[in-house]
Protein backbone atom coordinates (compact mmCIF):
# COMPACT_ATOMS: atom_id res chain seq x y z
CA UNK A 1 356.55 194.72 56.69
CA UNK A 2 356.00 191.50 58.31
CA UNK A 3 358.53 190.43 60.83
CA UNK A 4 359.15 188.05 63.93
CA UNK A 5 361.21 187.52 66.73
CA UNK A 6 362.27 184.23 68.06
CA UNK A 7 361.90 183.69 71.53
CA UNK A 8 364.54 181.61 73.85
CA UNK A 9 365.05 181.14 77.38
CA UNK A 10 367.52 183.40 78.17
CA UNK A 11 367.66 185.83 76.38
CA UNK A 12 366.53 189.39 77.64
CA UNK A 13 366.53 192.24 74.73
CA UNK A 14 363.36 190.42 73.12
CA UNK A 15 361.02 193.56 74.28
CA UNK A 16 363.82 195.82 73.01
CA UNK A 17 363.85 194.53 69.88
CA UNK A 18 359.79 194.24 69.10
CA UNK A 19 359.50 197.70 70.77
CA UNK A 20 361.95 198.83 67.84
CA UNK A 21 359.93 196.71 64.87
CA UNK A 22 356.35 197.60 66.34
CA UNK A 23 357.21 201.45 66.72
CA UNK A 24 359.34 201.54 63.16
CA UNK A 25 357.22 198.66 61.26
CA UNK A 26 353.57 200.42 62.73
CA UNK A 27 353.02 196.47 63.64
CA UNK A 28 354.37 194.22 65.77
CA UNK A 29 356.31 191.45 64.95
CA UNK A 30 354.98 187.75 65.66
CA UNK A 31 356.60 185.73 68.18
CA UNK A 32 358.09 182.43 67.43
CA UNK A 33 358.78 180.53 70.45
CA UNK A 34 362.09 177.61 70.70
CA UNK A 35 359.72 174.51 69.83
CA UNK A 36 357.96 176.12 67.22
CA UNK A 37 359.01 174.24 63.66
CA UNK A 38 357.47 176.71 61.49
CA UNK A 39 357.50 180.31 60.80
CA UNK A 40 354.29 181.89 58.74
CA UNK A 41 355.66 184.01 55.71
CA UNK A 42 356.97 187.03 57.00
CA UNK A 43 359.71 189.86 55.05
CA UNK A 44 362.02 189.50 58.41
CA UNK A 45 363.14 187.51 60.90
CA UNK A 46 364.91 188.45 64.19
CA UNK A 47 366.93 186.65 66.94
CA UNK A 48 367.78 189.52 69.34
CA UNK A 49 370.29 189.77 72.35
CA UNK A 50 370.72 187.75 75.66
CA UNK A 51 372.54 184.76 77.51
CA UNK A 52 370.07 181.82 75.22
CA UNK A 53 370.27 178.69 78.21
CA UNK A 54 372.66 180.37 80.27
CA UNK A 55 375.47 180.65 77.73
CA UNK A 56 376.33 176.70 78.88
CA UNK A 57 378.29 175.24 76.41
CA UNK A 58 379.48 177.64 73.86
CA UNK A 59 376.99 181.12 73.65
CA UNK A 60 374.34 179.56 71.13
CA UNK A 61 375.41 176.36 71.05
CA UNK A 62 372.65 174.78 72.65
CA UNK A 63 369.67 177.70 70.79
CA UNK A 64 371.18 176.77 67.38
CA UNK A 65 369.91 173.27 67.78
CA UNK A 66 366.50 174.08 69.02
CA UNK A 67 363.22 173.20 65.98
CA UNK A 68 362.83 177.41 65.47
CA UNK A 69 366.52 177.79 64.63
CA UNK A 70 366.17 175.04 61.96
CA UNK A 71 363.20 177.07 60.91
CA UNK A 72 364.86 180.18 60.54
CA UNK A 73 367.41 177.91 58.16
CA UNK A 74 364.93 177.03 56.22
CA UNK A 75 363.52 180.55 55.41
CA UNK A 76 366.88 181.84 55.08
CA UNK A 77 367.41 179.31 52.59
CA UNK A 78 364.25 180.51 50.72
CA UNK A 79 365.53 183.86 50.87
CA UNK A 80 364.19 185.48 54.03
CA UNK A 81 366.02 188.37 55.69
CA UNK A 82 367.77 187.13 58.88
CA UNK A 83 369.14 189.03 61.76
CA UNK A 84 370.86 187.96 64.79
CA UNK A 85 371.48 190.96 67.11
CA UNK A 86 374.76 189.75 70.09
CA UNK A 87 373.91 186.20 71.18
CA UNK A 88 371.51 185.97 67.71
CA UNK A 89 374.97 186.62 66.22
CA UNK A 90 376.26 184.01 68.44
CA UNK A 91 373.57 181.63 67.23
CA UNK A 92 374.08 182.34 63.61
CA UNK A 93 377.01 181.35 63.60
CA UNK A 94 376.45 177.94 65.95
CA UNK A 95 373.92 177.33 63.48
CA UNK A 96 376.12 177.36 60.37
CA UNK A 97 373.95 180.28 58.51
CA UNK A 98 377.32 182.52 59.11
CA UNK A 99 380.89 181.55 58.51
CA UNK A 100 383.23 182.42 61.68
CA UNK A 101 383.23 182.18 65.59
CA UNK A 102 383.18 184.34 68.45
CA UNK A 103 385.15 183.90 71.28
CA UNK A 104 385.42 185.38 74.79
CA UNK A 105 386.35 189.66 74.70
CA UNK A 106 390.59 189.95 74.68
CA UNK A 107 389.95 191.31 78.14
CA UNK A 108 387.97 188.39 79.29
CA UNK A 109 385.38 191.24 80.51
CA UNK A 110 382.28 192.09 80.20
CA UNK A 111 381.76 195.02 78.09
CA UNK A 112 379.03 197.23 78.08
CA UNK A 113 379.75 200.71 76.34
CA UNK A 114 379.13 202.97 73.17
CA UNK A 115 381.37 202.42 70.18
CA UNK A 116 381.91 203.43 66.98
CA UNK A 117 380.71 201.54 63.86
CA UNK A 118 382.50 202.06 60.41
CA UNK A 119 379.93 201.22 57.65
CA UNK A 120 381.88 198.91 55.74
CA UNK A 121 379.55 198.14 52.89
CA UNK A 122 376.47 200.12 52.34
CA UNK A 123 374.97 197.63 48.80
CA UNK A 124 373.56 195.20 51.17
CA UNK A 125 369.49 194.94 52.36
CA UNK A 126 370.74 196.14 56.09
CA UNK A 127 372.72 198.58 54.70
CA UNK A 128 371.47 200.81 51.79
CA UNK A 129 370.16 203.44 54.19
CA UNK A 130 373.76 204.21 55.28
CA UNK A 131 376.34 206.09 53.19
CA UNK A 132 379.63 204.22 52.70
CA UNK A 133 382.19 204.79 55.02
CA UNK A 134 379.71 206.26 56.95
CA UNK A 135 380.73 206.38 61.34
CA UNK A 136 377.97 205.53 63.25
CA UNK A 137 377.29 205.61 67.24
CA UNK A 138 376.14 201.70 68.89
CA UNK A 139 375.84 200.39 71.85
CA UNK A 140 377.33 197.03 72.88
CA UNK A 141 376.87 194.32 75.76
CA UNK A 142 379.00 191.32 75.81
CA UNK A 143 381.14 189.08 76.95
CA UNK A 144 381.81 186.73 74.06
CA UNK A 145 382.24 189.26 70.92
CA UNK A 146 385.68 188.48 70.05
CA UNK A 147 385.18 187.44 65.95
CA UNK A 148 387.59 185.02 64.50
CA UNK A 149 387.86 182.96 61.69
CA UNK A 150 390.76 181.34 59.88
CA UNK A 151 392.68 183.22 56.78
CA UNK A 152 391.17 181.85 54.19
CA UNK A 153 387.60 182.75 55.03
CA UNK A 154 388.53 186.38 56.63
CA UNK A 155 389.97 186.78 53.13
CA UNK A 156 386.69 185.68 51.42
CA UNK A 157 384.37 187.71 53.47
CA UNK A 158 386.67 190.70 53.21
CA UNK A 159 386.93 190.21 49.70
CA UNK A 160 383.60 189.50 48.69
CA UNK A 161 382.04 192.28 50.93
CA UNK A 162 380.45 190.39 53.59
CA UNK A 163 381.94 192.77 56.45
CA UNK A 164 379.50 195.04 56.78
CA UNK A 165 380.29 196.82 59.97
CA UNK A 166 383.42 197.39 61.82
CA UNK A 167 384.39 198.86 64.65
CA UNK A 168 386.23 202.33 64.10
CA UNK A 169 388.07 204.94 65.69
CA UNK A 170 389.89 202.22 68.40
CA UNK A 171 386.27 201.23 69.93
CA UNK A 172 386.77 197.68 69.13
CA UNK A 173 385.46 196.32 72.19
CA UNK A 174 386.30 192.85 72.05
CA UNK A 175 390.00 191.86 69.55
CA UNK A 176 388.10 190.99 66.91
CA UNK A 177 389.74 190.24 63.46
CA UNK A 178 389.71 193.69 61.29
CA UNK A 179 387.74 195.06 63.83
CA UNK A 180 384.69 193.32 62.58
CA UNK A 181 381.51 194.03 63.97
CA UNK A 182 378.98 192.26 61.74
CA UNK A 183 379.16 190.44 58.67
CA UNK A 184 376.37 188.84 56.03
CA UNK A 185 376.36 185.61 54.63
CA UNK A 186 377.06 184.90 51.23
CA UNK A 187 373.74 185.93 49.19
CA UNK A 188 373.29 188.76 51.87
CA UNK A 189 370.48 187.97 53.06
CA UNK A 190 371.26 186.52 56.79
CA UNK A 191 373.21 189.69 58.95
CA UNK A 192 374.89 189.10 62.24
CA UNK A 193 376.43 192.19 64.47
CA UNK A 194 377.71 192.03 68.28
CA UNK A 195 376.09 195.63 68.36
CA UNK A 196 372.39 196.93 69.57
CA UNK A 197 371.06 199.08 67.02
CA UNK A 198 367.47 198.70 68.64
CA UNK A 199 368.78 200.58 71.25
CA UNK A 200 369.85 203.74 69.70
CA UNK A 201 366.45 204.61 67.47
CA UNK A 202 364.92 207.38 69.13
CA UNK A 203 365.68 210.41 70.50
CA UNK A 204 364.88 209.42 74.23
CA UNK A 205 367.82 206.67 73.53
CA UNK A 206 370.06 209.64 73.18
CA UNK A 207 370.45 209.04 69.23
CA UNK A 208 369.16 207.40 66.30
CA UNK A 209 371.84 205.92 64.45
CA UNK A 210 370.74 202.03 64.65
CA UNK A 211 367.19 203.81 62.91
CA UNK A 212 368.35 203.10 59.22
CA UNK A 213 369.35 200.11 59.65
CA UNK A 214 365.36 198.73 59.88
CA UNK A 215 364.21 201.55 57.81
CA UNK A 216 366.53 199.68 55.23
CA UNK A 217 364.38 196.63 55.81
CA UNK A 218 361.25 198.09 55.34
CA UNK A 219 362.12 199.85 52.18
CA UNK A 220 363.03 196.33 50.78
CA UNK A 221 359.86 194.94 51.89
CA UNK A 222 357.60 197.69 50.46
């Protein structure tokens, strides 16, 4: 599998996330810096976790704008498998590649903690390697988590499947509609999720529950 990471000031689970691609993948990912305006053909790209500028403005207002971001549109576009991990999710959804917002936590907080992650549909690229329904462990850090959207698209993306993980067992974190923790856009190919699955892979993390989720990838890419 060929995969990359975009890098932005600000943000801070970068390392995290190529440790997790280099040790799952056997290679590490390419890095794609802010002013970069192309990516070279890779099966996966990644915007991980992190405050992008500072969080001035709204959280990824100001990364969604920047020449890489219009990159990673482009190859989503073509198909490409996008995933925005916490402020990637943020930026996502500044960018327009995912329908929704997220807004500050219900208890204006901070949150960093373990939850509980409902697998709400397993038929998706992220996905497969999970059973349906299945309850998951996850780690979460942030402050603006809080997903919203108005009726008529929370009924579309409930409807048509694009809720892929949701917070269960009263862990939701953050007041987010249904509990939603990460949703795909419409063709399923671009994923966004408040959680940190690259930090639960390995034993020595205390679990491996985020694991499947890029052993997924790389079974799609093979």
């Amino acid at each position: 599998m060929k995969s990359a990471v975009i890098l932005l000031p600000g943000l801070n689970r970068d390392r995290d996330m190529i440790a997790a691609l280099t040790g799952i993948g056997g290679k590490p990912p390419l890095t794609v810096w802010q002013t970069d305006t192309d990516i070279p053909d890779v099966d996966l790209i990644v915007i991980p976790g992190g405050f992008s500028y500072g969080d001035y403005l709204r959280c990824g207002a100001i990364a969604a704008r920047m020449p890489a971001i219009r990159a990673v549109a482009e190859k989503a576009a073509q198909g490409v498998l996008v995933m925005g991990v916490c402020n990637g999710f943020q930026i996502l959804l500044e960018a327009g590649l995912l329908p929704g917002a997220l807004m500050r936590n219900a208890s204006l907080k901070f949150v960093c903690r373990e939850v509980q992650l409902e697998v709400a549909n397993a038929d998706t690229a992220f996905t497969k390697r999970y059973r349906q329904g299945q309850v998951i462990r996850c780690p979460v850090a942030h402050h603006d988590g809080n997903y919203f959207t108005d009726a008529e698209t929370l009924a579309r993306i409930e409807g048509e499947g694009q809720v892929v993980f949701r917070y269960a067992n009263d862990t939701n974190p953050n007041g987010s509609l249904n509990d939603i923790a990460g949703i795909v856009n419409s063709k399923g190919n671009v994923l966004g999720l408040m959680p940190h699955p690259e930090n639960l892979i390995e034993k020595a993390h205390g679990g491996e529950d985020g694991r499947a989720l890029f052993e997924a990838v790389l079974q799609r890419a093979a």
